[in-house]
Protein backbone atom coordinates (compact mmCIF):
# COMPACT_ATOMS: atom_id res chain seq x y z
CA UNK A 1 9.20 -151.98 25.37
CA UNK A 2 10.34 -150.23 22.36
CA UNK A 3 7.98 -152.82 20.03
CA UNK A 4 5.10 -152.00 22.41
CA UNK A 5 5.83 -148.00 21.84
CA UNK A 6 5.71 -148.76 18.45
CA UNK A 7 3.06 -150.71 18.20
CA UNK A 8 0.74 -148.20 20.04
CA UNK A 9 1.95 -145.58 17.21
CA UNK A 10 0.42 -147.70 15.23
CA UNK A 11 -2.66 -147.88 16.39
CA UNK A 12 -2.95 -144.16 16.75
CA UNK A 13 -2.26 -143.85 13.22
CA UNK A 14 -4.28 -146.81 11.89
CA UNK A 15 -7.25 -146.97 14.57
CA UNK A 16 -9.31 -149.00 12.40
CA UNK A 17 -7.17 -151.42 12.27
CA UNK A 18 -8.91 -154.11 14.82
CA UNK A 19 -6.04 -156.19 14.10
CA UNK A 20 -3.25 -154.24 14.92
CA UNK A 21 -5.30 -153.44 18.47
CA UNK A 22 -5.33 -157.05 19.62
CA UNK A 23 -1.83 -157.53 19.01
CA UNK A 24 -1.25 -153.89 20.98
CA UNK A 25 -3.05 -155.17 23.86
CA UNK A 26 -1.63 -158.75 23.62
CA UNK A 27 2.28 -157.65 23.96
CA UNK A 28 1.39 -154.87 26.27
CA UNK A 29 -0.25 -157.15 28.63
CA UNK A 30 2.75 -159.28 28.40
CA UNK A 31 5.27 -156.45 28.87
CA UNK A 32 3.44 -155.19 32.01
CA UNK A 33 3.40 -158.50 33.40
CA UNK A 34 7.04 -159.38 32.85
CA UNK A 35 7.96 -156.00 34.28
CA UNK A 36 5.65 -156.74 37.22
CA UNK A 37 7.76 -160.13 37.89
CA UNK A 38 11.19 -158.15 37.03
CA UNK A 39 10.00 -155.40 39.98
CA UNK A 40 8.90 -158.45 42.75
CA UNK A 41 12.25 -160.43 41.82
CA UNK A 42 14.70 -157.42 42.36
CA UNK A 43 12.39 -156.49 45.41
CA UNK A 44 12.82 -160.31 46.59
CA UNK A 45 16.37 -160.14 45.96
CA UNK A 46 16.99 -156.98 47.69
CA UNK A 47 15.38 -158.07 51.22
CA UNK A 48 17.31 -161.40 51.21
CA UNK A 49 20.60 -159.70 50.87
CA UNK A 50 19.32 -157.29 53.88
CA UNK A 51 17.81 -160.05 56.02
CA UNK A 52 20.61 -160.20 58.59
CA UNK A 53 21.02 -155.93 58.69
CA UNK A 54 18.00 -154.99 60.63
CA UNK A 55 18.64 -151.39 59.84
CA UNK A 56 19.26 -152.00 55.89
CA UNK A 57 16.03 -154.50 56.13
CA UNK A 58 13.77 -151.55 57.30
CA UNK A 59 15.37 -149.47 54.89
CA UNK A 60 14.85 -151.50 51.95
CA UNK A 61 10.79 -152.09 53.25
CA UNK A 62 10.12 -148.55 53.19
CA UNK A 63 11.86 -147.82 50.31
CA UNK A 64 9.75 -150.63 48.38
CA UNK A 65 6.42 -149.60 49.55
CA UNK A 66 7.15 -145.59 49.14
CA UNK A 67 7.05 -145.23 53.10
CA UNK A 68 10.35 -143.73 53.28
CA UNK A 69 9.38 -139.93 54.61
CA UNK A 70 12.00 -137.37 54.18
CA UNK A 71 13.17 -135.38 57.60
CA UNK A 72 13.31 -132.12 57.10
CA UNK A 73 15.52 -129.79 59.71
CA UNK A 74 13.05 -127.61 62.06
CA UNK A 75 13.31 -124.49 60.68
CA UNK A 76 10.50 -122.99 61.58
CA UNK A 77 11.34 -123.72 65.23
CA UNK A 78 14.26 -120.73 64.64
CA UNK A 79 13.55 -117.40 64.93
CA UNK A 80 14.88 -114.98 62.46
CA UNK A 81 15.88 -112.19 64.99
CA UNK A 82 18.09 -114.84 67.30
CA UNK A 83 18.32 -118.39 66.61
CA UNK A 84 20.24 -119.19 69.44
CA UNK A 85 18.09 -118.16 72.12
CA UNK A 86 14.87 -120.38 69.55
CA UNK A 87 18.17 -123.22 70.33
CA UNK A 88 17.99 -122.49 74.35
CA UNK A 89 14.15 -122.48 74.01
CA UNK A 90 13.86 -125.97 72.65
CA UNK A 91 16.32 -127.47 75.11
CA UNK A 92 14.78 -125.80 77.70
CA UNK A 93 11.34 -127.19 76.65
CA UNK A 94 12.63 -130.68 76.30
CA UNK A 95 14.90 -130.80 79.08
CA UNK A 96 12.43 -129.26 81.66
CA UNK A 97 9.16 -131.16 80.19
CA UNK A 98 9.56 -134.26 82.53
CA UNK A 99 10.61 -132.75 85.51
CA UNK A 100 7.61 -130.08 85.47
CA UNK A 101 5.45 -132.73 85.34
CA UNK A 102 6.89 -134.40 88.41
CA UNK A 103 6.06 -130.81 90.49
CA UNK A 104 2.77 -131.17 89.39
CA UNK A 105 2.27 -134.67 90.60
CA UNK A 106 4.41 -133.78 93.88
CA UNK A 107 2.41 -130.40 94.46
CA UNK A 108 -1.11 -132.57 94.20
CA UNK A 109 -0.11 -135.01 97.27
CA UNK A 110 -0.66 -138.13 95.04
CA UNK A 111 -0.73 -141.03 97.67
CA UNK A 112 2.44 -143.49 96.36
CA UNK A 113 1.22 -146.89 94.87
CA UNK A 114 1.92 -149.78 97.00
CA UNK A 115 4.79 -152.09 96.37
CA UNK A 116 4.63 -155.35 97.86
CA UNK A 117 7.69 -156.33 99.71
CA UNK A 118 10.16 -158.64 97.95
CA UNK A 119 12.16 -161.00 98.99
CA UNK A 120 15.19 -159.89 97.13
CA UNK A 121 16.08 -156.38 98.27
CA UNK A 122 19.78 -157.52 97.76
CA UNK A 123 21.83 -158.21 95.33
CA UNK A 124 19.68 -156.27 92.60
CA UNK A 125 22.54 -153.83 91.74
CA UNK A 126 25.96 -153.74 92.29
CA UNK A 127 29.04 -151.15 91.85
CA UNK A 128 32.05 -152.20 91.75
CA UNK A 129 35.14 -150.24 93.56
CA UNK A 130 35.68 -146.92 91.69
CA UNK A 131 36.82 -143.68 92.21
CA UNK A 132 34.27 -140.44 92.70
CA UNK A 133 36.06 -138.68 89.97
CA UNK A 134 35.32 -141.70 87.26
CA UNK A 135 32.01 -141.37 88.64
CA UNK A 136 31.31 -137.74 88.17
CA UNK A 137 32.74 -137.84 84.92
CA UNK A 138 30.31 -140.52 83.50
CA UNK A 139 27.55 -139.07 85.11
CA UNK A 140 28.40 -135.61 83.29
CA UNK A 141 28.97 -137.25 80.12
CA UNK A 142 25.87 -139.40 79.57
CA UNK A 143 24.27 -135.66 80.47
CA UNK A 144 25.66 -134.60 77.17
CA UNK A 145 23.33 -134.97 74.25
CA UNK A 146 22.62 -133.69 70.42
CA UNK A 147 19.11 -133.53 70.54
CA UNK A 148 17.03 -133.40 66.94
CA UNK A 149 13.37 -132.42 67.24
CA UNK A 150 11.18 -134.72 64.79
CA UNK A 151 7.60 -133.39 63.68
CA UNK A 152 5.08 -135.17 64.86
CA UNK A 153 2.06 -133.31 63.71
CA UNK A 154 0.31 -129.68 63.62
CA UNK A 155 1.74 -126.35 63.73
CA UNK A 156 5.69 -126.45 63.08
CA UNK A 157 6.45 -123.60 64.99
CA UNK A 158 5.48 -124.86 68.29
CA UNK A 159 7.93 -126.97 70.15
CA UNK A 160 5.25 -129.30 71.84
CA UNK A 161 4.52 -130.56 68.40
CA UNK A 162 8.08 -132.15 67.77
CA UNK A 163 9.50 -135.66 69.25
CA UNK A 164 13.19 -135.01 70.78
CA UNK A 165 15.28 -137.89 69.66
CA UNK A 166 18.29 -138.03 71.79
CA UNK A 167 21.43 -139.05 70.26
CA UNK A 168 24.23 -140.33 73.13
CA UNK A 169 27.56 -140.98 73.13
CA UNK A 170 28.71 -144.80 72.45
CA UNK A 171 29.69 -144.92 75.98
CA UNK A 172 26.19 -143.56 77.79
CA UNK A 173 24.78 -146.50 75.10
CA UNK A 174 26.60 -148.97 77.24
CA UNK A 175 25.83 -147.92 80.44
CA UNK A 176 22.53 -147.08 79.89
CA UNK A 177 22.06 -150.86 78.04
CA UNK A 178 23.32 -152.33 81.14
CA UNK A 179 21.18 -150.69 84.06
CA UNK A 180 18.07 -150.75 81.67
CA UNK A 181 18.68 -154.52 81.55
CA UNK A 182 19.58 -155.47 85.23
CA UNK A 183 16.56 -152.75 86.25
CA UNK A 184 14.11 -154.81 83.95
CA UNK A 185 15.47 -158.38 85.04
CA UNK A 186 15.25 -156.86 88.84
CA UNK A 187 11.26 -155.70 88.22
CA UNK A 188 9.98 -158.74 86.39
CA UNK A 189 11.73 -161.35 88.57
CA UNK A 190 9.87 -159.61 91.11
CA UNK A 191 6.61 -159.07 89.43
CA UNK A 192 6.62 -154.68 90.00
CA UNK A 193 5.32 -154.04 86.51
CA UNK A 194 1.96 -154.64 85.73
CA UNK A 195 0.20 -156.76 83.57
CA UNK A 196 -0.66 -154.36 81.03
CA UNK A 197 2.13 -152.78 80.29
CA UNK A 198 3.16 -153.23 76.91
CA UNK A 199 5.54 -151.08 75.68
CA UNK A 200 9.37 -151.77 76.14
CA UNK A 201 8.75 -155.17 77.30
CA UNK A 202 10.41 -158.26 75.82
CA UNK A 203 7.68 -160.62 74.54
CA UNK A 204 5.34 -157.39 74.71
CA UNK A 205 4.16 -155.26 72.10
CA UNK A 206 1.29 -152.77 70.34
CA UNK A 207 -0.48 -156.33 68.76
CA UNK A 208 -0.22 -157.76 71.91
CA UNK A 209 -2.30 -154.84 73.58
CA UNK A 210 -4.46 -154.75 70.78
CA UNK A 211 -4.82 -158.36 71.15
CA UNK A 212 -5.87 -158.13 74.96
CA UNK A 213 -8.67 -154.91 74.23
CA UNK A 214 -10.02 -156.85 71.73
CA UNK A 215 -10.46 -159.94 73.22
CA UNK A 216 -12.09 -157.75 76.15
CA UNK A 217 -14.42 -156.10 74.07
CA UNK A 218 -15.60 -159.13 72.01
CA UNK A 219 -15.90 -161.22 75.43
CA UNK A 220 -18.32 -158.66 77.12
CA UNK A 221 -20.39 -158.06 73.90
CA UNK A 222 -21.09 -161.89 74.02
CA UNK A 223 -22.36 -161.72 77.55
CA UNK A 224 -24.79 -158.91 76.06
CA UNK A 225 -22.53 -156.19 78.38
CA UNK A 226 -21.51 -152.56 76.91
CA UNK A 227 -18.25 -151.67 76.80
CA UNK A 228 -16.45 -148.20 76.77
CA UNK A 229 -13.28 -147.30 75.45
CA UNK A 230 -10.86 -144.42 77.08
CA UNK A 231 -7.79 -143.11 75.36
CA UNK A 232 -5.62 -140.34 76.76
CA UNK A 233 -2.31 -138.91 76.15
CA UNK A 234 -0.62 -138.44 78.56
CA UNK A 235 2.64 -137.04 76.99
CA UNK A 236 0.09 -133.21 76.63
CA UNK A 237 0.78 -131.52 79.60
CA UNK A 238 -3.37 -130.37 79.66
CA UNK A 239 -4.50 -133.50 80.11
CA UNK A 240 -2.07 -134.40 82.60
CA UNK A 241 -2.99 -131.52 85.19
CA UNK A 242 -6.76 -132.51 84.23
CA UNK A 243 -6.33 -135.76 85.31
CA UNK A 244 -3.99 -134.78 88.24
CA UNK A 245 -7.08 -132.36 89.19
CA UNK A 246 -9.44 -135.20 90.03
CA UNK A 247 -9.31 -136.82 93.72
CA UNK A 248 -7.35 -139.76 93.88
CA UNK A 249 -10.40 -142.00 94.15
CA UNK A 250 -11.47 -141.01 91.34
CA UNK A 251 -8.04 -140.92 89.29
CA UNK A 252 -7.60 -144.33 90.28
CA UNK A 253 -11.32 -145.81 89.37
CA UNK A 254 -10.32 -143.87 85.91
CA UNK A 255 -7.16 -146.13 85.57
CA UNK A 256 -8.84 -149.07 86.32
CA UNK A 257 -11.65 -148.23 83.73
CA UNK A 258 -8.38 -147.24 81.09
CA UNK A 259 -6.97 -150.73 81.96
């Protein structure tokens, strides 16, 4: 690198010299291109020693491609005057956001979707013998949670604009592992989620729903047939009264339409 610095000197001073250019270019080009091969063999090297560290893998793929984003703390969340009661705000916001929702739904008499019957009521859960004591106390504790609001997008100062991440103790990790696993083994043994539901699923994912709209959209173009695409978000309160406003004909031929 140092002969390439020095040989572009040279051609500042001497730029006549048609010589001295070619053999600028020439061991530049090679210096970029050995660099280039240096860069993809240390970035090589660095995701093979990370392949069996999921964590350290996604961590060394953002930090290649400059993905890595920086978290900075909420600030503007906290008021000046009294951050603790901006603290008791947030909480309040996050803890309360679900079960407003569920008023709203219970205060519009939506009808219940239909189960079918199974033929494995039993056996789907099971506690063993244990006191009410143990049992209040792990309920309590899995209650407990540091909760760190991540920016999603627009204004910073509003609290509807932030994701709360949750972080648990090790032992509401366990627990919550093992219901979350017997509940999904218990609903698709029994077929009680439906077909398009991608997210959290094991085998299931964003490409896979991707997969499915476009195959839907491509397969009704063929057969000459328009096709119109709804997305909502559900997670803004707004649209969820809006949609909770309609009849429930009509919310559920909008559903069908979505899916």
């Amino acid at each position: 690198m140092r002969h390439r610095d020095s040989l572009f000197k040279k051609t500042k001073k001497y730029p006549n010299d048609e010589v001295l250019k070619v053999s600028y270019k020439r061991y530049r080009n090679f210096v970029n291109s050995l660099l280039k091969k240096l860069k993809n063999d240390h970035n090589k090297n660095a995701i093979l020693s990370a392949k069996n560290n999921s964590k350290l893998l996604w961590d060394t793929i953002k930090n290649i491609t400059y993905s890595k984003k920086p978290h900075d703390s909420p600030t503007q969340l906290l008021s000046s005057v009294n951050p603790n009661d901006s603290i008791n705000e947030v909480n309040s916001y996050f803890s309360k956001i679900g079960s407003d929702l569920a008023q709203i739904i219970i205060s519009k008499n939506i009808p219940s979707f239909h189960v079918p019957p199974t033929k494995t009521v039993l056996n789907s859960f099971v506690l063993l013998p244990t006191s009410e004591s143990e049992i209040n106390t792990i309920i309590e504790n899995s209650k407990s949670s540091v909760i760190v609001p991540v920016h999603k997008s627009g204004d910073k100062s509003r609290v509807n604009n932030y994701r709360p991440i949750s972080i648990l103790s090790s032992l509401s990790k366990v627990i919550e592992r093992l219901i979350n696993n017997r509940l999904i083994q218990y609903l698709e043994y029994n077929n009680l989620i439906s077909t398009h539901q991608f997210g959290f699923r094991s085998g299931k994912s964003t490409d896979a729903a991707v997969e499915e709209l476009t195959n839907y959209i491509t397969f009704n173009l063929d057969k000459k047939q328009k096709v119109i695409a709804i997305f909502l978000d559900l997670t803004k309160k707004i649209l969820t009264e809006w949609l909770l406003k309609l009849d429930y004909d009509s919310t559920e031929a909008l559903l069908v339409l979505i899916t």
